[in-house]
C-alpha atoms as a PDB file:
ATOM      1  CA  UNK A   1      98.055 -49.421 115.977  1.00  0.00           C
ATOM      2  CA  UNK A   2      97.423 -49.650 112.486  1.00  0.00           C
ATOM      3  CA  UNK A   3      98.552 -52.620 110.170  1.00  0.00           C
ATOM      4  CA  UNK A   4      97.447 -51.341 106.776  1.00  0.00           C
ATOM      5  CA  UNK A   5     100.827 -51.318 105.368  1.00  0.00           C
ATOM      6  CA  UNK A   6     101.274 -54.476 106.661  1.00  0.00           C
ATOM      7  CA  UNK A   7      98.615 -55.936 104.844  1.00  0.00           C
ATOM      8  CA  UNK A   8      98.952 -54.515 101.641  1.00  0.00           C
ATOM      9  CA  UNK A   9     102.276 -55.722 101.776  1.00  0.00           C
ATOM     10  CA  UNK A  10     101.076 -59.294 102.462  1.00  0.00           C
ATOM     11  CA  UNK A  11      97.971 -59.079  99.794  1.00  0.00           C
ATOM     12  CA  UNK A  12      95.452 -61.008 102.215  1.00  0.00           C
ATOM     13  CA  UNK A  13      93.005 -60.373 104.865  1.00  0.00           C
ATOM     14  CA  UNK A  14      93.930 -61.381 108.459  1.00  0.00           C
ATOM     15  CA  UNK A  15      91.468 -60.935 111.519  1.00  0.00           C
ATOM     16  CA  UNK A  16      92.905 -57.867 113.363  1.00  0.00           C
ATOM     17  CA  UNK A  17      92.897 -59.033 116.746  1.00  0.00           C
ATOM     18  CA  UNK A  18      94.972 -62.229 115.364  1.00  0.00           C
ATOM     19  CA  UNK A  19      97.274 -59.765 113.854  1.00  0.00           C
ATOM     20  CA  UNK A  20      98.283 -58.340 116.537  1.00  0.00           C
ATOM     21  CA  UNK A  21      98.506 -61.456 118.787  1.00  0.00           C
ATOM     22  CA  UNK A  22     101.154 -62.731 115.920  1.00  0.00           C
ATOM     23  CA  UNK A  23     103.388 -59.597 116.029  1.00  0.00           C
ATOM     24  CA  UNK A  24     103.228 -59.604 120.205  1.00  0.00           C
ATOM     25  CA  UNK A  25     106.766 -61.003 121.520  1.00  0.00           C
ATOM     26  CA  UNK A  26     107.103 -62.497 124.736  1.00  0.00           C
ATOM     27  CA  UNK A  27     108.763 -59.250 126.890  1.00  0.00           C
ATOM     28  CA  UNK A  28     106.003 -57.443 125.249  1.00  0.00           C
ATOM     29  CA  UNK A  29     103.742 -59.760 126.790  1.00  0.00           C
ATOM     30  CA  UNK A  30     105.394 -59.966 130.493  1.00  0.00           C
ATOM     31  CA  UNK A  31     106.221 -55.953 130.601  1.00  0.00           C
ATOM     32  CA  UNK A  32     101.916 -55.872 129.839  1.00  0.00           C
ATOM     33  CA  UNK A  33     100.109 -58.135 132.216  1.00  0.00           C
ATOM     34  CA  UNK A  34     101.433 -61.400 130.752  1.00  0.00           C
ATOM     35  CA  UNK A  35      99.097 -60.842 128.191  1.00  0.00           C
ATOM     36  CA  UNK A  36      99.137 -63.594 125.139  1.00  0.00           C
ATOM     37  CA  UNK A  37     102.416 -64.062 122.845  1.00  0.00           C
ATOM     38  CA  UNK A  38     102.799 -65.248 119.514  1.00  0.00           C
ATOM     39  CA  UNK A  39     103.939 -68.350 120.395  1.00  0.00           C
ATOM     40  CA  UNK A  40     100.926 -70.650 119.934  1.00  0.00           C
ATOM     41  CA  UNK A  41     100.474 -69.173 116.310  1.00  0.00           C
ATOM     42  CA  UNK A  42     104.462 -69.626 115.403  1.00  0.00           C
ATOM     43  CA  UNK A  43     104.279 -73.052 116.772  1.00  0.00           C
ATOM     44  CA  UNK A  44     100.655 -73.188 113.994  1.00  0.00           C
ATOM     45  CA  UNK A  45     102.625 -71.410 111.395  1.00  0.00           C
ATOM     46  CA  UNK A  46     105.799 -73.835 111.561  1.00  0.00           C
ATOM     47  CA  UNK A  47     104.219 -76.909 110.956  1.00  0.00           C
ATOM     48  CA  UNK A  48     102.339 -74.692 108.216  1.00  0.00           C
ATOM     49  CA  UNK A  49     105.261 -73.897 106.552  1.00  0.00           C
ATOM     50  CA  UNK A  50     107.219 -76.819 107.079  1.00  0.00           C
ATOM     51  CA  UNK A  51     104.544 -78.694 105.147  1.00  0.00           C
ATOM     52  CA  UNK A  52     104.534 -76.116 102.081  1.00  0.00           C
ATOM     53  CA  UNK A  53     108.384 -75.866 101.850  1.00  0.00           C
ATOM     54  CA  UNK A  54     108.756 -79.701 102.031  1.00  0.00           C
ATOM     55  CA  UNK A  55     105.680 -79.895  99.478  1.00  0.00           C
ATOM     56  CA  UNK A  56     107.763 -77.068  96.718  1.00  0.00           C
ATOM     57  CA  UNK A  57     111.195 -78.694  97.098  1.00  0.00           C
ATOM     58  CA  UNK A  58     109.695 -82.117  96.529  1.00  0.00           C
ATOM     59  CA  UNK A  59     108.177 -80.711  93.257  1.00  0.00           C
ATOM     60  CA  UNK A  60     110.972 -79.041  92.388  1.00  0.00           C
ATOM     61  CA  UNK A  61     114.073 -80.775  92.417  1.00  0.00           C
ATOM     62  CA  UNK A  62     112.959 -84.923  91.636  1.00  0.00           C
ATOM     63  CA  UNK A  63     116.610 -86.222  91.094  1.00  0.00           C
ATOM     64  CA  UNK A  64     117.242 -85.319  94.938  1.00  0.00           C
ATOM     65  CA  UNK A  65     117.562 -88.191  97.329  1.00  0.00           C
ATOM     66  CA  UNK A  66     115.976 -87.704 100.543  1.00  0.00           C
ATOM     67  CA  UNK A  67     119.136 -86.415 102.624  1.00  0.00           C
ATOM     68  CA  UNK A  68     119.634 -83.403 100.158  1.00  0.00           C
ATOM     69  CA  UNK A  69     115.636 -82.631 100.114  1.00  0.00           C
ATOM     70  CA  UNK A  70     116.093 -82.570 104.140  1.00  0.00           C
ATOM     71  CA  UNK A  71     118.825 -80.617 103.909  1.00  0.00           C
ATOM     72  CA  UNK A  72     117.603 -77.817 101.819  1.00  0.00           C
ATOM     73  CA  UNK A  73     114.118 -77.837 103.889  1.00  0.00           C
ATOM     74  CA  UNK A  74     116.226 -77.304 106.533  1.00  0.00           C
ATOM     75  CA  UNK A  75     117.882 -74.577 105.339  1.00  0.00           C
ATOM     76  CA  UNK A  76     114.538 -73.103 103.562  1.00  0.00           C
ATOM     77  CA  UNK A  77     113.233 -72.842 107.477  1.00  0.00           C
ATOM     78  CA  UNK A  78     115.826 -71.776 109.485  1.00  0.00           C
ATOM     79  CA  UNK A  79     115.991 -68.817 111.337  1.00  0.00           C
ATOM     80  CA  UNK A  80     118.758 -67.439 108.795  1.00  0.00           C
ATOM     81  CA  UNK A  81     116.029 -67.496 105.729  1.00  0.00           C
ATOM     82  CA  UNK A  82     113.096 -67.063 107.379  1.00  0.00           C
ATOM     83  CA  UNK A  83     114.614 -63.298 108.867  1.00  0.00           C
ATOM     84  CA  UNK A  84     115.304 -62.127 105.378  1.00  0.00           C
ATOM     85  CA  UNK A  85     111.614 -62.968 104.238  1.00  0.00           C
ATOM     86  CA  UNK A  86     110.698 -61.268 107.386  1.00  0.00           C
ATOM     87  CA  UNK A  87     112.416 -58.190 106.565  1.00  0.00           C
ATOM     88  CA  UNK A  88     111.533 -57.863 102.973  1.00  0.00           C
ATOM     89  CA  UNK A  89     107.933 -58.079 104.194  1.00  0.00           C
ATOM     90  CA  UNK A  90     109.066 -55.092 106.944  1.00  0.00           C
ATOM     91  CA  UNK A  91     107.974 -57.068 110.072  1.00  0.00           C
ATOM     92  CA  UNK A  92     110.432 -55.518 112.011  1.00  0.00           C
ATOM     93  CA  UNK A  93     108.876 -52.099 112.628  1.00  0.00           C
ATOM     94  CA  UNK A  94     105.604 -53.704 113.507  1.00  0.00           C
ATOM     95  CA  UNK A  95     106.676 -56.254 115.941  1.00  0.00           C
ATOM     96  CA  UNK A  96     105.464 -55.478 119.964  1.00  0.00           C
ATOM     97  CA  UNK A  97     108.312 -55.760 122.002  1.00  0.00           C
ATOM     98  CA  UNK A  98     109.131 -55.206 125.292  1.00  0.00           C
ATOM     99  CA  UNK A  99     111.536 -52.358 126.482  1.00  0.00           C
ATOM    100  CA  UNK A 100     114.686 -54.631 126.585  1.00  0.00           C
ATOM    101  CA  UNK A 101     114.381 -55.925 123.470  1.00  0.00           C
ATOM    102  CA  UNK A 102     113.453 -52.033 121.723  1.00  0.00           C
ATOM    103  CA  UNK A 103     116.943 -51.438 123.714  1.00  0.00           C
ATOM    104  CA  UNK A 104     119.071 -53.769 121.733  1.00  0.00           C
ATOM    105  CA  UNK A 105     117.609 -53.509 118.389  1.00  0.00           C
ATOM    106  CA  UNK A 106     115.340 -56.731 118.816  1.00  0.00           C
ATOM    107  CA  UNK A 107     113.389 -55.826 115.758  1.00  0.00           C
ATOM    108  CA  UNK A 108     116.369 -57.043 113.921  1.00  0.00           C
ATOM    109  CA  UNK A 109     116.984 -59.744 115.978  1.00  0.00           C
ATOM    110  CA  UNK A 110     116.695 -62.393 113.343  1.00  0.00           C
ATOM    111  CA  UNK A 111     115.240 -65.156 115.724  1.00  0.00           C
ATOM    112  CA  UNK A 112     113.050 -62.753 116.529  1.00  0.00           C
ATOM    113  CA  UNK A 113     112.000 -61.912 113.206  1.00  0.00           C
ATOM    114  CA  UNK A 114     111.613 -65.642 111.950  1.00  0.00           C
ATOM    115  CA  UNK A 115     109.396 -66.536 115.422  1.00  0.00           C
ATOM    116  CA  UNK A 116     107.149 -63.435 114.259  1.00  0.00           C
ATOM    117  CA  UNK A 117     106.885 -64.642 110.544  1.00  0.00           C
ATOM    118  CA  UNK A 118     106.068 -67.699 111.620  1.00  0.00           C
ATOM    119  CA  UNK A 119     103.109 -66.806 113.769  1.00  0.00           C
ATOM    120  CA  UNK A 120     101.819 -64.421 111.104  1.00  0.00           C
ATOM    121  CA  UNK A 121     101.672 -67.871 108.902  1.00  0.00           C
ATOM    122  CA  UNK A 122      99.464 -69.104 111.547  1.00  0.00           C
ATOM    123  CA  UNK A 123      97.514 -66.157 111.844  1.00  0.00           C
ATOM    124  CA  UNK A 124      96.699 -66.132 108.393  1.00  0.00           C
ATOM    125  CA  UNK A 125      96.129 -70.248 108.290  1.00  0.00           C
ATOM    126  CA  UNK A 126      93.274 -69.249 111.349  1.00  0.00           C
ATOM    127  CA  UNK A 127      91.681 -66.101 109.639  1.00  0.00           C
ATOM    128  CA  UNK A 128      91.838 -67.140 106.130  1.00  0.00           C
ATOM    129  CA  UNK A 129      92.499 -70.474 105.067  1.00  0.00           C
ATOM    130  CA  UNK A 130      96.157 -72.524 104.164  1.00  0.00           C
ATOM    131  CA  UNK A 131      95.585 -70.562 100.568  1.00  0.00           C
ATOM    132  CA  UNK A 132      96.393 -67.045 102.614  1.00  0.00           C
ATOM    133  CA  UNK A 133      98.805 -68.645 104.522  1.00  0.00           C
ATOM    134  CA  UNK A 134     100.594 -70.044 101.483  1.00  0.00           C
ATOM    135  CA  UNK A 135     100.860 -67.399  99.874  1.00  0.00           C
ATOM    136  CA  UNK A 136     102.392 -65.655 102.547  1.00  0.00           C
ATOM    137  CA  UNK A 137     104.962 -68.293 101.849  1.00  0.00           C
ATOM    138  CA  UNK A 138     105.038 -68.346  98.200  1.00  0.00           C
ATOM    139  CA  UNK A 139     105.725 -64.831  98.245  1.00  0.00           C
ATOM    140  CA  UNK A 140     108.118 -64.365 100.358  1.00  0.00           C
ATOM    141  CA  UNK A 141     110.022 -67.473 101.547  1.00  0.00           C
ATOM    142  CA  UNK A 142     109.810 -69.599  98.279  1.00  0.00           C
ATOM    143  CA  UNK A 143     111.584 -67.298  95.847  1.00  0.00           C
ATOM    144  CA  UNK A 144     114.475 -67.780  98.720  1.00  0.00           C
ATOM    145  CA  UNK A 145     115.189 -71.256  98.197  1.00  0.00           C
ATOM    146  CA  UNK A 146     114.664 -71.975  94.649  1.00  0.00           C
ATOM    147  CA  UNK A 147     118.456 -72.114  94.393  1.00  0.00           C
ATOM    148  CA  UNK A 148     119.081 -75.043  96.403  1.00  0.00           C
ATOM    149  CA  UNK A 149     122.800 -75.171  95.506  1.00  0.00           C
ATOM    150  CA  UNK A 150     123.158 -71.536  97.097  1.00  0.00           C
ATOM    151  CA  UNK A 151     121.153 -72.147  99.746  1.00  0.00           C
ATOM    152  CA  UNK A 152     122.951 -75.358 100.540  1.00  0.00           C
ATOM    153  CA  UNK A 153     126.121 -73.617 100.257  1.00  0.00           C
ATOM    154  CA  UNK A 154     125.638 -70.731 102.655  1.00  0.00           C
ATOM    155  CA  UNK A 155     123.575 -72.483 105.193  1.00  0.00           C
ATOM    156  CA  UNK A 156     125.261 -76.281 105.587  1.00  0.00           C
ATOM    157  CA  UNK A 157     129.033 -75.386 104.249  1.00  0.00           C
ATOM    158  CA  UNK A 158     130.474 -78.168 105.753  1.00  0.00           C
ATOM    159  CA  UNK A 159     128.384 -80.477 104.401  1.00  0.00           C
ATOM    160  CA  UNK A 160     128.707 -79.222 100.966  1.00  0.00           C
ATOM    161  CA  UNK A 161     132.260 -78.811 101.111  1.00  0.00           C
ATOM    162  CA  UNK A 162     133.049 -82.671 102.198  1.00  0.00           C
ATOM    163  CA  UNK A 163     130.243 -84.045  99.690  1.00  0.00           C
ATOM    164  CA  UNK A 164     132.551 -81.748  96.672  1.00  0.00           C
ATOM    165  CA  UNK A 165     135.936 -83.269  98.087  1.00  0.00           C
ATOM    166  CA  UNK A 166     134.076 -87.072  98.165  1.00  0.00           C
ATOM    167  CA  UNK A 167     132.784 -86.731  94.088  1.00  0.00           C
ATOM    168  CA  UNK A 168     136.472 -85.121  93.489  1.00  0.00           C
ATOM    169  CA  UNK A 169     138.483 -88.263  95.166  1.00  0.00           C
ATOM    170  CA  UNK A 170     139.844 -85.893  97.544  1.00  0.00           C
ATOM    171  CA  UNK A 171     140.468 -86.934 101.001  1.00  0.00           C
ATOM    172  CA  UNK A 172     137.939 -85.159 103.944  1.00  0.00           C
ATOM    173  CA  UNK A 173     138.428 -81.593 105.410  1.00  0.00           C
ATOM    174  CA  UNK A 174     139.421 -81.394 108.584  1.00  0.00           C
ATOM    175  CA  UNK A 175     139.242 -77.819 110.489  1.00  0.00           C
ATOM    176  CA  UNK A 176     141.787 -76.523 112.729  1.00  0.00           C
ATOM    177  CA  UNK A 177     140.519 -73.782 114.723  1.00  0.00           C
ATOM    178  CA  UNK A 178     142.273 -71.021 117.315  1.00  0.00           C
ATOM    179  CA  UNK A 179     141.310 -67.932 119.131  1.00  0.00           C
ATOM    180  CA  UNK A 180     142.001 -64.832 120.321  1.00  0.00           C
ATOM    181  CA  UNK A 181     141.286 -62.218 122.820  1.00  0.00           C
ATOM    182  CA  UNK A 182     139.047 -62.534 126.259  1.00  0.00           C
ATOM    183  CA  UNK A 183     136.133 -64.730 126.525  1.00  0.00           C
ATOM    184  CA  UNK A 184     133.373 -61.619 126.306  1.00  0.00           C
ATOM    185  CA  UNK A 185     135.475 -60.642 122.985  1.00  0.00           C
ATOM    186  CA  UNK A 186     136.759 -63.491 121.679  1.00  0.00           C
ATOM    187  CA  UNK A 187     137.426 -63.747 117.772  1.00  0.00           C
ATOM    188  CA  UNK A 188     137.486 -67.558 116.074  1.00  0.00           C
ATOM    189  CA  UNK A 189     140.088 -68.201 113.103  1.00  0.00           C
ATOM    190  CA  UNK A 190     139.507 -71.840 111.098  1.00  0.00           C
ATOM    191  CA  UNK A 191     141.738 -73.308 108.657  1.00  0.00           C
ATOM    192  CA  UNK A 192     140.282 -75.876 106.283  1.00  0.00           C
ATOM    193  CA  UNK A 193     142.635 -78.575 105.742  1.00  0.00           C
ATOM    194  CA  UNK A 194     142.829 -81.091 102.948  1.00  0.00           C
ATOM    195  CA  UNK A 195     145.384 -83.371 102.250  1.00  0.00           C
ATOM    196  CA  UNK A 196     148.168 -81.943 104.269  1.00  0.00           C
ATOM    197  CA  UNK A 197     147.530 -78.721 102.691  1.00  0.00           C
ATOM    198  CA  UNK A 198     145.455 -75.451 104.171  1.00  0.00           C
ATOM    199  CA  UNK A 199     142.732 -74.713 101.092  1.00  0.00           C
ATOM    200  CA  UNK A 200     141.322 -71.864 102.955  1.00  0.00           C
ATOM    201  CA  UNK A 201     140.806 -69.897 105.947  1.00  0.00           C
ATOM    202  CA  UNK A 202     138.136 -68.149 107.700  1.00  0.00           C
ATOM    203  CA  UNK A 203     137.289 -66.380 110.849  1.00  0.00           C
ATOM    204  CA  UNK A 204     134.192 -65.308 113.146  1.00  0.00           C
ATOM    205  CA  UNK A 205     132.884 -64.323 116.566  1.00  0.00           C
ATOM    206  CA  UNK A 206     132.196 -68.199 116.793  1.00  0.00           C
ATOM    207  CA  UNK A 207     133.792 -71.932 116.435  1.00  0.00           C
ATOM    208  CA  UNK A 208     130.716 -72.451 114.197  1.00  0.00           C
ATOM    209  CA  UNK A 209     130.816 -68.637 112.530  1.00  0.00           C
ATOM    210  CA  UNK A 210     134.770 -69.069 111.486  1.00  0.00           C
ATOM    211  CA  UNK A 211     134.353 -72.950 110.184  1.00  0.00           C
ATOM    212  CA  UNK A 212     131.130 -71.874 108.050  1.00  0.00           C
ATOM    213  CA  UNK A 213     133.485 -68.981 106.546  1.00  0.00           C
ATOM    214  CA  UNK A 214     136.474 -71.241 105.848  1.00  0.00           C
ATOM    215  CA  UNK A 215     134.071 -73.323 104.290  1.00  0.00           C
ATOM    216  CA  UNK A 216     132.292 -71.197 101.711  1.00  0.00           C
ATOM    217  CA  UNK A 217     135.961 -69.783 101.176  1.00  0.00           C
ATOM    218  CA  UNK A 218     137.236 -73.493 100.110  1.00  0.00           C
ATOM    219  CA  UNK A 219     134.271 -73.691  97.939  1.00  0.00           C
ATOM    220  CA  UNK A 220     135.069 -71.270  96.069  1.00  0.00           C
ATOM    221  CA  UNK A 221     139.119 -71.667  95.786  1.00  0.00           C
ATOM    222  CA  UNK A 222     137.920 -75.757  94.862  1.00  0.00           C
ATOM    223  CA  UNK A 223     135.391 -74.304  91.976  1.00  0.00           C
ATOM    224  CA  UNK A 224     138.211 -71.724  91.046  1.00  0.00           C
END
């Protein structure tokens, strides 16, 4: 299979047969012999990226204390982020998967796709240096999180919501959340309450889903 595109997206030279270890997922892997995964190069390419994310934000935002610089690194890394850099780099149609996940759409999968991008940072660390991996990162996982605000806000709601309330002298959300329908269909509904008072609702296929809504829903009714 040819990566051409692949590279020329990426701008850097990576050692084919490293390539294609990095895009090879697991059920590819078992369906084919048990052949290697990527999983040795995304556990390379976290600690890769973990150290040039935590590196940037540092840089970039020196009135943060050290629980909001966490926070955003967190955020900057999670599975949520690292998917969209993923797919603006197209991993998806060149990931190796096995026949149950090309059933249900795993190149979209975005734990899938942020394992993959992960490895391909390792790939390029092995091949060509932390300069090629970097700029894998700077690329296309930097210009992701250089709104921390936004990036706090739609990946740690909560958090962001109760630390607005605190510097407002408002008293601390609470979330009151119900269901509906069978347990393999189940839809979540969360209420944020503050005060006595419901500031704004939300809903999702999840507890966590539904809260994160009502969340980024309060922020917005709080900031008018």
């Amino acid at each position: 299979m040819s990566y051409a595109s692949l590279i020329k997206t990426l701008g850097i030279s990576i050692d084919s047969a490293l390539l294609e270890l990095a895009l090879t997922h697991s059920s590819y892997a078992y369906e084919n012999g048990k052949i290697p995964d990527n999983e040795r190069l995304e556990f390379l390419g976290d600690s890769v990226l973990g150290f040039v994310v935590t590196g940037h934000i540092y840089s970039t935002n020196p009135t943060l204390d050290e629980g909001s610089l966490s926070r955003i690194r967190n955020a900057a890394v999670s599975a949520k982020t690292l998917a969209v850099a993923a797919k603006n780099i197209g991993l998806g149609e060149h990931l190796r998967l096995g026949k149950g996940e090309l059933a249900t759409a795993g190149q979209d999968k975005p734990n899938i796709l942020a394992d993959a991008l992960e490895a391909l940072i390792g790939a390029a660390y092995i091949s060509s240096g932390l300069e090629a991996a970097k700029k894998i990162i700077d690329d296309f996982v930097i210009p992701l999180i250089d709104s921390a605000d936004e990036l706090l806000e739609t990946s740690e709601p909560r958090t962001v919501l109760q630390e607005l309330l605190k510097s407002a002298n408002k008293g601390e959300a609470t979330f009151e959340v119900t269901h509906e329908g069978p347990d393999h269909d189940r839809t979540f509904f969360a209420n944020v309450v503050v005060d006595g008072s419901t500031l704004a609702t939300g809903s999702g296929r999840s507890r966590k889903a539904a809260e994160a809504e009502a969340a980024i829903a309060a922020l917005k009714a709080l900031r008018g």
